[in-house]
C-alpha atoms as a PDB file:
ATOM      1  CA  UNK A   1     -46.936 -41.495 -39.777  1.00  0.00           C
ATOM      2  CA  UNK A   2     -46.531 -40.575 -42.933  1.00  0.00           C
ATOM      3  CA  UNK A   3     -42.755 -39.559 -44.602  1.00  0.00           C
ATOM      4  CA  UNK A   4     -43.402 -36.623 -46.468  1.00  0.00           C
ATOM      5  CA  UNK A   5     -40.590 -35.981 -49.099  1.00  0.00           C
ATOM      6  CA  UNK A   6     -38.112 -33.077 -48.478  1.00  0.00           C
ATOM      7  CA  UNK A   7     -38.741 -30.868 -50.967  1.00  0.00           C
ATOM      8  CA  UNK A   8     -42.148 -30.646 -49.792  1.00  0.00           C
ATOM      9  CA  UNK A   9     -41.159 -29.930 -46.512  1.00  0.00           C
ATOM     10  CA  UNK A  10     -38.630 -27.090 -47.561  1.00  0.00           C
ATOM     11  CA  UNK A  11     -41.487 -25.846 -49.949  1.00  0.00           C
ATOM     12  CA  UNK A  12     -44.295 -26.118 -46.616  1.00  0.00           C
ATOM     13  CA  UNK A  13     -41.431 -24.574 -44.607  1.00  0.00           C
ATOM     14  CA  UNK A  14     -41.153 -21.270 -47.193  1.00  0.00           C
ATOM     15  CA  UNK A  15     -44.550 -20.992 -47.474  1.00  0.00           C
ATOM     16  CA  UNK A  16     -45.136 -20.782 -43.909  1.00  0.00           C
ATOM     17  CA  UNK A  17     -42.043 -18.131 -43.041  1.00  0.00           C
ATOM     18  CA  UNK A  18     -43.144 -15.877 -46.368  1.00  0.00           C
ATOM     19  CA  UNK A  19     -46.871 -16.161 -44.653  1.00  0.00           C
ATOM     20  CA  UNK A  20     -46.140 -14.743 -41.569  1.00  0.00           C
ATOM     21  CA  UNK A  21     -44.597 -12.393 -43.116  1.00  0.00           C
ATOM     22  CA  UNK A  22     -48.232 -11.221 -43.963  1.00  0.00           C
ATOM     23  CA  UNK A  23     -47.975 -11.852 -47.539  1.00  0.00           C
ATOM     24  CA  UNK A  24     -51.225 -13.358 -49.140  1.00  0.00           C
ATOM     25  CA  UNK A  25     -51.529 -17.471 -49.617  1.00  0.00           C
ATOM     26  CA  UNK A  26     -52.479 -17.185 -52.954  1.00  0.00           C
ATOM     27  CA  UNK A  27     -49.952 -14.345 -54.062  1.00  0.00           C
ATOM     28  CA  UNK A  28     -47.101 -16.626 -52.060  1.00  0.00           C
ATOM     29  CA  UNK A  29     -48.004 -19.984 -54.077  1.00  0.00           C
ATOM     30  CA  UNK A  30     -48.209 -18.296 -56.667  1.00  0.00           C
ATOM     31  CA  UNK A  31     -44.486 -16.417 -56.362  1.00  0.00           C
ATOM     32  CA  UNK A  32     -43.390 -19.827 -55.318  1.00  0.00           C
ATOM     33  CA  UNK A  33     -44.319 -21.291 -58.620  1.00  0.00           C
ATOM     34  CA  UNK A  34     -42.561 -18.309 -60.530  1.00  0.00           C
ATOM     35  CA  UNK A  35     -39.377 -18.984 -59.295  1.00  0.00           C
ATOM     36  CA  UNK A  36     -39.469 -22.349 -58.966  1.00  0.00           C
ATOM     37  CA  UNK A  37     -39.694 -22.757 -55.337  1.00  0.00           C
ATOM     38  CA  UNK A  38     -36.828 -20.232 -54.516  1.00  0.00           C
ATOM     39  CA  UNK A  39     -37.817 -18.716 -51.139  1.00  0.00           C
ATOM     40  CA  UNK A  40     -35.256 -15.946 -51.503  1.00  0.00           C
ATOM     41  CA  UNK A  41     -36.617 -15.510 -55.185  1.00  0.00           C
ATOM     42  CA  UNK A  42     -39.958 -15.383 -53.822  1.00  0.00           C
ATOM     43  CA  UNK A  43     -39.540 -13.402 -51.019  1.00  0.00           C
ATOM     44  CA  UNK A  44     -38.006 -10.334 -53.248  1.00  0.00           C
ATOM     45  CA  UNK A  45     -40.651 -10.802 -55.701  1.00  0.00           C
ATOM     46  CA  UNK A  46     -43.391 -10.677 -53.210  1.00  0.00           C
ATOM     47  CA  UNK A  47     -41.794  -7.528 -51.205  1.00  0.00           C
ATOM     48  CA  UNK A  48     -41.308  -5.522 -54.855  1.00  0.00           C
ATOM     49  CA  UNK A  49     -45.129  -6.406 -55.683  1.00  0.00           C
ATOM     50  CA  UNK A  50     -45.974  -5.164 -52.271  1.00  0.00           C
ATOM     51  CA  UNK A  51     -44.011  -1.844 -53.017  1.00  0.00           C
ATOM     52  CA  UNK A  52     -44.971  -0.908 -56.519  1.00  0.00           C
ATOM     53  CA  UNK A  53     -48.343  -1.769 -54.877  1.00  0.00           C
ATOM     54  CA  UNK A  54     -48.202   0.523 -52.493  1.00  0.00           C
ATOM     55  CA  UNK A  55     -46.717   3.048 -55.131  1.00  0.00           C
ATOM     56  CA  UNK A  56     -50.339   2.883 -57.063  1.00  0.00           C
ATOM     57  CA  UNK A  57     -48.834   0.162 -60.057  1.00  0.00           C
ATOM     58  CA  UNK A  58     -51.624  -1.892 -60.997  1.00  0.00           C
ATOM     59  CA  UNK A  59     -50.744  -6.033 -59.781  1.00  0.00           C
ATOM     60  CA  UNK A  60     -50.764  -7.439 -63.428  1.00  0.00           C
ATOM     61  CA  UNK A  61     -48.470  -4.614 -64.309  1.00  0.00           C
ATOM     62  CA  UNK A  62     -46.234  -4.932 -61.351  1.00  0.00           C
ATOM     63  CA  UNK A  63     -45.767  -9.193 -62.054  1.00  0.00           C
ATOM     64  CA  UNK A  64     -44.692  -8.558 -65.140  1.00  0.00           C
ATOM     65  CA  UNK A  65     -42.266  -5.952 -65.106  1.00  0.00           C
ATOM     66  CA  UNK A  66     -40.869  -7.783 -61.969  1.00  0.00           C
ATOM     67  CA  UNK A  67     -40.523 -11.067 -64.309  1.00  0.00           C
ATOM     68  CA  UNK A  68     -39.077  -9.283 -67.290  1.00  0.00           C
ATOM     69  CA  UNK A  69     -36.578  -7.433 -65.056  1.00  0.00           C
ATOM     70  CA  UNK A  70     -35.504 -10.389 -63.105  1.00  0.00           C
ATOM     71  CA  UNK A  71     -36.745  -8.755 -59.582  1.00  0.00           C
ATOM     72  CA  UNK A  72     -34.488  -5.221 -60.225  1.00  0.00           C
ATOM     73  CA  UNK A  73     -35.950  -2.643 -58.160  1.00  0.00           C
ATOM     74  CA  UNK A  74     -34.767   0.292 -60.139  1.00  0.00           C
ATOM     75  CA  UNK A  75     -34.775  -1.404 -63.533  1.00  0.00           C
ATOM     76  CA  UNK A  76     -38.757  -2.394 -62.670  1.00  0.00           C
ATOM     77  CA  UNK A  77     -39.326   1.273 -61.578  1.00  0.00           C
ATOM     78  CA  UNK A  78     -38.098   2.679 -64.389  1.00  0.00           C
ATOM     79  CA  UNK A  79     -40.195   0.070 -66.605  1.00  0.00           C
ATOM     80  CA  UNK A  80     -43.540   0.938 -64.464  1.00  0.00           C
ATOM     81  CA  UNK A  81     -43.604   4.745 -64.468  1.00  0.00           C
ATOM     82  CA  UNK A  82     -42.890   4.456 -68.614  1.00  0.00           C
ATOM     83  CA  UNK A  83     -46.280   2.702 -69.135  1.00  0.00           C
END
């Protein structure tokens, strides 16, 4: 067998839990990579996108607001509805 390191396991691990949380593989990896491999970081940043998403906030627009405002709901909001 091989002895996979832990990081990667933790990283497999958060992918898997943000997956079923019926987020998108890419759009996980992806949020992963953003916040370098936070899953709580992640996770916020992938609920918010899904929000603003549903809200009619184009994706592009919606990463990076989220980015600039360091994952702050109201501080995002406010950002989004001034463009």
């Amino acid at each position: 067998p091989v002895c996979l390191p832990l990081q990667l396991l933790s990283y497999l691990g958060a992918c898997d839990r943000l997956l079923k949380q019926g987020y998108e593989e890419g759009q996980v990896e992806e949020a992963m990579e953003m916040f370098q491999y936070s899953e709580k970081k992640a996770a916020e940043f992938l609920h918010l996108l899904a929000q603003f998403n549903d809200m009619g906030f184009q994706q592009n627009e919606i990463k990076e607001v989220l980015l600039l405002c360091g994952n702050q709901r109201e501080k995002a909001l406010e950002e989004l509805v001034m463009k």
